[in-house]
N, C-alpha and C. Protein backbone atom coordinates (compact mmCIF):
# COMPACT_ATOMS: atom_id res chain seq x y z
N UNK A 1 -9.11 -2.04 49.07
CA UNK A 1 -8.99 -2.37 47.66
C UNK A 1 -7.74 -3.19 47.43
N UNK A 2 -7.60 -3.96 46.21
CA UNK A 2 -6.66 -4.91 45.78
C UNK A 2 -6.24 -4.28 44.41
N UNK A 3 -4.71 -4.32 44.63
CA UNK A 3 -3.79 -3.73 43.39
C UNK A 3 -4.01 -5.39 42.36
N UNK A 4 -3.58 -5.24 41.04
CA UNK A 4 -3.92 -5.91 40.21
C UNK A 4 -3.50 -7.48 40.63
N UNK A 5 -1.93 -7.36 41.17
CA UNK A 5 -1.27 -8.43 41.36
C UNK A 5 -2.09 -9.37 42.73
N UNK A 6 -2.79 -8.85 43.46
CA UNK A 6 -3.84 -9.43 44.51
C UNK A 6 -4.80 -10.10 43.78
N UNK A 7 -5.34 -9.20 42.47
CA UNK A 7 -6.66 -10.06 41.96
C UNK A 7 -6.33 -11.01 40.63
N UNK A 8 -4.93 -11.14 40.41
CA UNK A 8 -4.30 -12.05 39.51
C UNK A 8 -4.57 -13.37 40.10
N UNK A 9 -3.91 -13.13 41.88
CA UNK A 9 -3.35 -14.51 42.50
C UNK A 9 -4.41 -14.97 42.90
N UNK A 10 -5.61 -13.47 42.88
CA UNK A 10 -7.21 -14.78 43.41
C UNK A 10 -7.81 -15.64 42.47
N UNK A 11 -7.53 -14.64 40.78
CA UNK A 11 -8.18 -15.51 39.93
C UNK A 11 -7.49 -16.62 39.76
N UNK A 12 -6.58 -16.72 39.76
CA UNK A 12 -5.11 -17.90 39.46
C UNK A 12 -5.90 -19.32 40.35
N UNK A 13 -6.07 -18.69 41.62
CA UNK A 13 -6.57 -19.39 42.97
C UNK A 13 -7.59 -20.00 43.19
N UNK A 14 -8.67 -19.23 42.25
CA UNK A 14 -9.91 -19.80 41.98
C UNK A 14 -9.85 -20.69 40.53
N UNK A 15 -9.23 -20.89 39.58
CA UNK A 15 -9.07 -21.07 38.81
C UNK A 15 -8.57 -22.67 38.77
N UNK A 16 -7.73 -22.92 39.85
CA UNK A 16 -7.23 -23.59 40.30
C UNK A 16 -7.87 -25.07 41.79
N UNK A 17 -8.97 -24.17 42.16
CA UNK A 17 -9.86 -24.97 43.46
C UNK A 17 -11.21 -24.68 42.99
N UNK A 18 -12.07 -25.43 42.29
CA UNK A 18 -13.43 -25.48 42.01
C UNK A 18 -14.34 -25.75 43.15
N UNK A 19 -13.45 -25.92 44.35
CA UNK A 19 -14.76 -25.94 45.54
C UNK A 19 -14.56 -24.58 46.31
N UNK A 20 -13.92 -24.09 46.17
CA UNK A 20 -13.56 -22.74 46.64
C UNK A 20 -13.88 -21.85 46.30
N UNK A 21 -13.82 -21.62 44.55
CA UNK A 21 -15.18 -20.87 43.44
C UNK A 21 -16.25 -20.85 43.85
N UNK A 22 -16.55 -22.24 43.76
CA UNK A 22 -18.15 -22.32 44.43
C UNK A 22 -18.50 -22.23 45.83
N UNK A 23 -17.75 -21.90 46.53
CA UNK A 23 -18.08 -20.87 47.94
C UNK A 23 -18.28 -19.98 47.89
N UNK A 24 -16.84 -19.09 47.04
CA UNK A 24 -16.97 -17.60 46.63
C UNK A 24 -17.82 -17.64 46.21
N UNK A 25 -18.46 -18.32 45.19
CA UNK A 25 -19.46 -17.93 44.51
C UNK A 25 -21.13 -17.94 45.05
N UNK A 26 -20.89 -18.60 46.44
CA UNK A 26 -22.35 -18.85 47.18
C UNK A 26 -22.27 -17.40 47.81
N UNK A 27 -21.54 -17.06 48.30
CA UNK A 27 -20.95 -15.93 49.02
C UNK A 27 -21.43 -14.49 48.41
N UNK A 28 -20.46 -14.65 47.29
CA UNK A 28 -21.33 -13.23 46.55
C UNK A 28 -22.43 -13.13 46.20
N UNK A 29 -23.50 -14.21 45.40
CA UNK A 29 -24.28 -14.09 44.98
C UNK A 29 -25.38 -14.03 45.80
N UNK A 30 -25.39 -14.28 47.00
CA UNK A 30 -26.32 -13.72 48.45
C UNK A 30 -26.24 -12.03 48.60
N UNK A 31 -25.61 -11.54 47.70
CA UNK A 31 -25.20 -10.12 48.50
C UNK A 31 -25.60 -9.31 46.51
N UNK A 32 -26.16 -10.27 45.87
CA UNK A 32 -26.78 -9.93 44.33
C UNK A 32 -27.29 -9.55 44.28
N UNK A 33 -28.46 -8.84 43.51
CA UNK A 33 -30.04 -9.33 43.14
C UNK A 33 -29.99 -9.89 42.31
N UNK A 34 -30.91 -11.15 42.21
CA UNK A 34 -30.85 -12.10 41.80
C UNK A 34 -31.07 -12.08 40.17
N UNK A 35 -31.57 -10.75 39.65
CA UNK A 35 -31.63 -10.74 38.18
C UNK A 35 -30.23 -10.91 37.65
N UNK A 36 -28.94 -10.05 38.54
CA UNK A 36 -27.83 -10.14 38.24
C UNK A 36 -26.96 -10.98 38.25
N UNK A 37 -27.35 -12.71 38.21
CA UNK A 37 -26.29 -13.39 38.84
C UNK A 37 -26.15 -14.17 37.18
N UNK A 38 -26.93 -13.88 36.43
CA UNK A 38 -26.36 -14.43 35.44
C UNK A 38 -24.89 -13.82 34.54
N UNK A 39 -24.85 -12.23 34.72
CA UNK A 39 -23.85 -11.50 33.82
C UNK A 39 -22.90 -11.77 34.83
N UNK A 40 -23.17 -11.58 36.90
CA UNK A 40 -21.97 -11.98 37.67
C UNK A 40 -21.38 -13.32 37.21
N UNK A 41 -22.14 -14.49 37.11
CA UNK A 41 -21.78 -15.43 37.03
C UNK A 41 -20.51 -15.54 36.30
N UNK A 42 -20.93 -15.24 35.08
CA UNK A 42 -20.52 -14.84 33.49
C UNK A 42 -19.12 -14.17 33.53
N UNK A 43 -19.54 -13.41 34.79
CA UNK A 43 -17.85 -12.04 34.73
C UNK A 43 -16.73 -13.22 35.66
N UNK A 44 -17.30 -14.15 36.80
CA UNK A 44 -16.48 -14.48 37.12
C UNK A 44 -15.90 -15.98 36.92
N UNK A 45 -16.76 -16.47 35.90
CA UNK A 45 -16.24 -17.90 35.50
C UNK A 45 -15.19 -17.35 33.89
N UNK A 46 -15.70 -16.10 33.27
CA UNK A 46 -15.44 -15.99 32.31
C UNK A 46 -14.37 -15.32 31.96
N UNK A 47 -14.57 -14.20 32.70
CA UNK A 47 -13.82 -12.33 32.34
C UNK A 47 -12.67 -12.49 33.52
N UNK A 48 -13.42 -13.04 34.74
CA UNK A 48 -11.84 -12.86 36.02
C UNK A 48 -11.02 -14.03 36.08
N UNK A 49 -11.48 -15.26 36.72
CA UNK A 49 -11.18 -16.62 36.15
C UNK A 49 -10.04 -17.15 35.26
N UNK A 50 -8.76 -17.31 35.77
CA UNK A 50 -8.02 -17.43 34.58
C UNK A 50 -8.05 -19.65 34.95
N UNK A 51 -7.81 -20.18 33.82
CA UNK A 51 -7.71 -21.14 33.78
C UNK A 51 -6.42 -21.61 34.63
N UNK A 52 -6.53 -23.12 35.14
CA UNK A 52 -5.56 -23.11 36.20
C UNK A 52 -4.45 -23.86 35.12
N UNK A 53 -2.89 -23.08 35.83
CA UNK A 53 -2.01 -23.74 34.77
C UNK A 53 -1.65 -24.98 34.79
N UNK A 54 -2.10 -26.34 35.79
CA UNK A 54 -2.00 -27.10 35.57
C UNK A 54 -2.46 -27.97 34.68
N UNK A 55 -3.65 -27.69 34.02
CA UNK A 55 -4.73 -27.70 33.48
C UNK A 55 -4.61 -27.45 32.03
N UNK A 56 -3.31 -26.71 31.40
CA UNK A 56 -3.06 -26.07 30.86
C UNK A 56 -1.83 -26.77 29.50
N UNK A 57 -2.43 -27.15 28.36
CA UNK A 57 -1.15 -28.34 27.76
C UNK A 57 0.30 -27.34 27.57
């Protein structure tokens, strides 16, 4: 398991590399059922995902 500050620096990380998201994101969603990939989707572009601060005015 990952203490909070681990899943800060992944969302930060993903947030930050949009081809890397979309690995993770090929990655997990093989291991879904497939009814679920819309609310996953959802949790991790939306809810974990922090915007990257460069990005950021």
């Amino acid at each position: 398991m990952t203490g909070p500050e681990e899943r800060t620096a992944l969302a930060d990380y993903l947030g930050c590399h949009e081809e890397i998201r979309t690995d993770a994101w090929a990655a997990w969603s093989a291991e879904l059922n497939p009814s679920d990939w819309d609310v996953a989707q959802y949790w991790l572009d939306v809810e974990f995902i922090e915007p990257c601060p460069e990005h950021q005015l």
